[in-house]
C-alpha atoms as a PDB file:
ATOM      1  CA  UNK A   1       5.110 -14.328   6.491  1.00  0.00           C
ATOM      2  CA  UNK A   2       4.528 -14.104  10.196  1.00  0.00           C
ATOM      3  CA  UNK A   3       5.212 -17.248  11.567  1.00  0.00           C
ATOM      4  CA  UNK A   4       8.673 -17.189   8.936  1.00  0.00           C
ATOM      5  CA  UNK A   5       9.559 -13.925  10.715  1.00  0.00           C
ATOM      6  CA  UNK A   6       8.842 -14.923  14.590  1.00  0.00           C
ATOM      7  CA  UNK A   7       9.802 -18.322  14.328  1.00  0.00           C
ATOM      8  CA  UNK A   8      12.562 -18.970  16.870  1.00  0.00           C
ATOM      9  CA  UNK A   9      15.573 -19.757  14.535  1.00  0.00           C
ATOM     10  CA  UNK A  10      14.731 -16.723  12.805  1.00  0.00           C
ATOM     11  CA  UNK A  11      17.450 -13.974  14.054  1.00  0.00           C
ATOM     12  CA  UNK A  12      17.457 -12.154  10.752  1.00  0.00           C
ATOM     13  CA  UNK A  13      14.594 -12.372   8.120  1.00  0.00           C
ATOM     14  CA  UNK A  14      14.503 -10.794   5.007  1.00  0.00           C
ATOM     15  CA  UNK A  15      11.045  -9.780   3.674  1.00  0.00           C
ATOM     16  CA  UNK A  16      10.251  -8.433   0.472  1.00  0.00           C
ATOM     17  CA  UNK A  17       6.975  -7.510  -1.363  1.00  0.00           C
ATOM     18  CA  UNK A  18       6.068  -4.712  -3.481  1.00  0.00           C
ATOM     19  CA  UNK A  19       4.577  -1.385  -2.135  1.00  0.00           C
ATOM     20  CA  UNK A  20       1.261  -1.991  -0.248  1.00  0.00           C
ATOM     21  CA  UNK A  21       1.630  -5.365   0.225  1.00  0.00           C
ATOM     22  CA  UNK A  22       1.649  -5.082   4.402  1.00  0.00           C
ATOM     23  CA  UNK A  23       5.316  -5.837   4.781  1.00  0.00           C
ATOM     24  CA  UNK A  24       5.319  -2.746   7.785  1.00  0.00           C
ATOM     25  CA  UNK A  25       2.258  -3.585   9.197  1.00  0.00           C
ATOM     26  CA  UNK A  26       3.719  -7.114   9.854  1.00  0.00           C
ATOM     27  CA  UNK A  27       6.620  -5.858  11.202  1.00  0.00           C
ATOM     28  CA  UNK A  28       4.582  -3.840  13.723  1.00  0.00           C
ATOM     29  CA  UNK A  29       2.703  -7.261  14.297  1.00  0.00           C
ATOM     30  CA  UNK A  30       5.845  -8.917  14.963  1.00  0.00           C
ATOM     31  CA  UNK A  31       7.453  -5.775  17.497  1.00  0.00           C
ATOM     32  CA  UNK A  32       4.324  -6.050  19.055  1.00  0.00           C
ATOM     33  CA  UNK A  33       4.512 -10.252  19.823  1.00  0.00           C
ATOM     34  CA  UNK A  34       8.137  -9.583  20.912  1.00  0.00           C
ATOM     35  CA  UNK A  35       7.658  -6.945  23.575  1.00  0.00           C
ATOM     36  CA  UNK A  36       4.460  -8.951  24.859  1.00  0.00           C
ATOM     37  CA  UNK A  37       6.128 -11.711  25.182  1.00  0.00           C
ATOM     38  CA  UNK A  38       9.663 -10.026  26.690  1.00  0.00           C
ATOM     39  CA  UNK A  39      11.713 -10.696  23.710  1.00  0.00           C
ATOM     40  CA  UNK A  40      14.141  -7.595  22.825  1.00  0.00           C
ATOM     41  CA  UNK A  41      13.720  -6.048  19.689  1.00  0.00           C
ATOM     42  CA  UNK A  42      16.657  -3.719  17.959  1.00  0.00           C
ATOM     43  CA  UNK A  43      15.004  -1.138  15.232  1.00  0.00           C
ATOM     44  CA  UNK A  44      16.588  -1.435  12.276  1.00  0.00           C
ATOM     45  CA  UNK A  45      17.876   1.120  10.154  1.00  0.00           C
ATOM     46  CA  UNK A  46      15.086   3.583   9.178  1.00  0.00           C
ATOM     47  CA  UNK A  47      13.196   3.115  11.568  1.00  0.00           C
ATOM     48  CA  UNK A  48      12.386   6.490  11.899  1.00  0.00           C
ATOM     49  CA  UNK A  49      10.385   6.019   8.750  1.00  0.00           C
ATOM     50  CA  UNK A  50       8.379   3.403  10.239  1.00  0.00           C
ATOM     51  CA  UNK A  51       7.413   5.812  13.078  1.00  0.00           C
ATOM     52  CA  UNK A  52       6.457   8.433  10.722  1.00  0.00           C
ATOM     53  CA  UNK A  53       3.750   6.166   8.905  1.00  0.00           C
END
């Protein structure tokens, strides 16, 4: 799922999995690669949930 999401030609991914299955934690992964590496990253909607968790 990671390499689909931060693979260059990927401007928008989908991802879907049921509940626990570590979708937000590898979001987080993936925020965290971008800003390392310089790339700018726009939060999507709800991300204010994200924050929360």
């Amino acid at each position: 799922m990671l390499r689909a999401i931060c693979s260059p030609s990927a401007r928008i991914q989908a991802v879907v999995g049921r509940p626990g299955s570590g979708k937000t934690c590898a979001a987080s992964a993936c925020v965290q690669a971008f800003a390392a590496s310089g790339v700018p990253v726009v939060p999507p909607s709800g991300a204010d949930e994200i924050d929360r968790e």
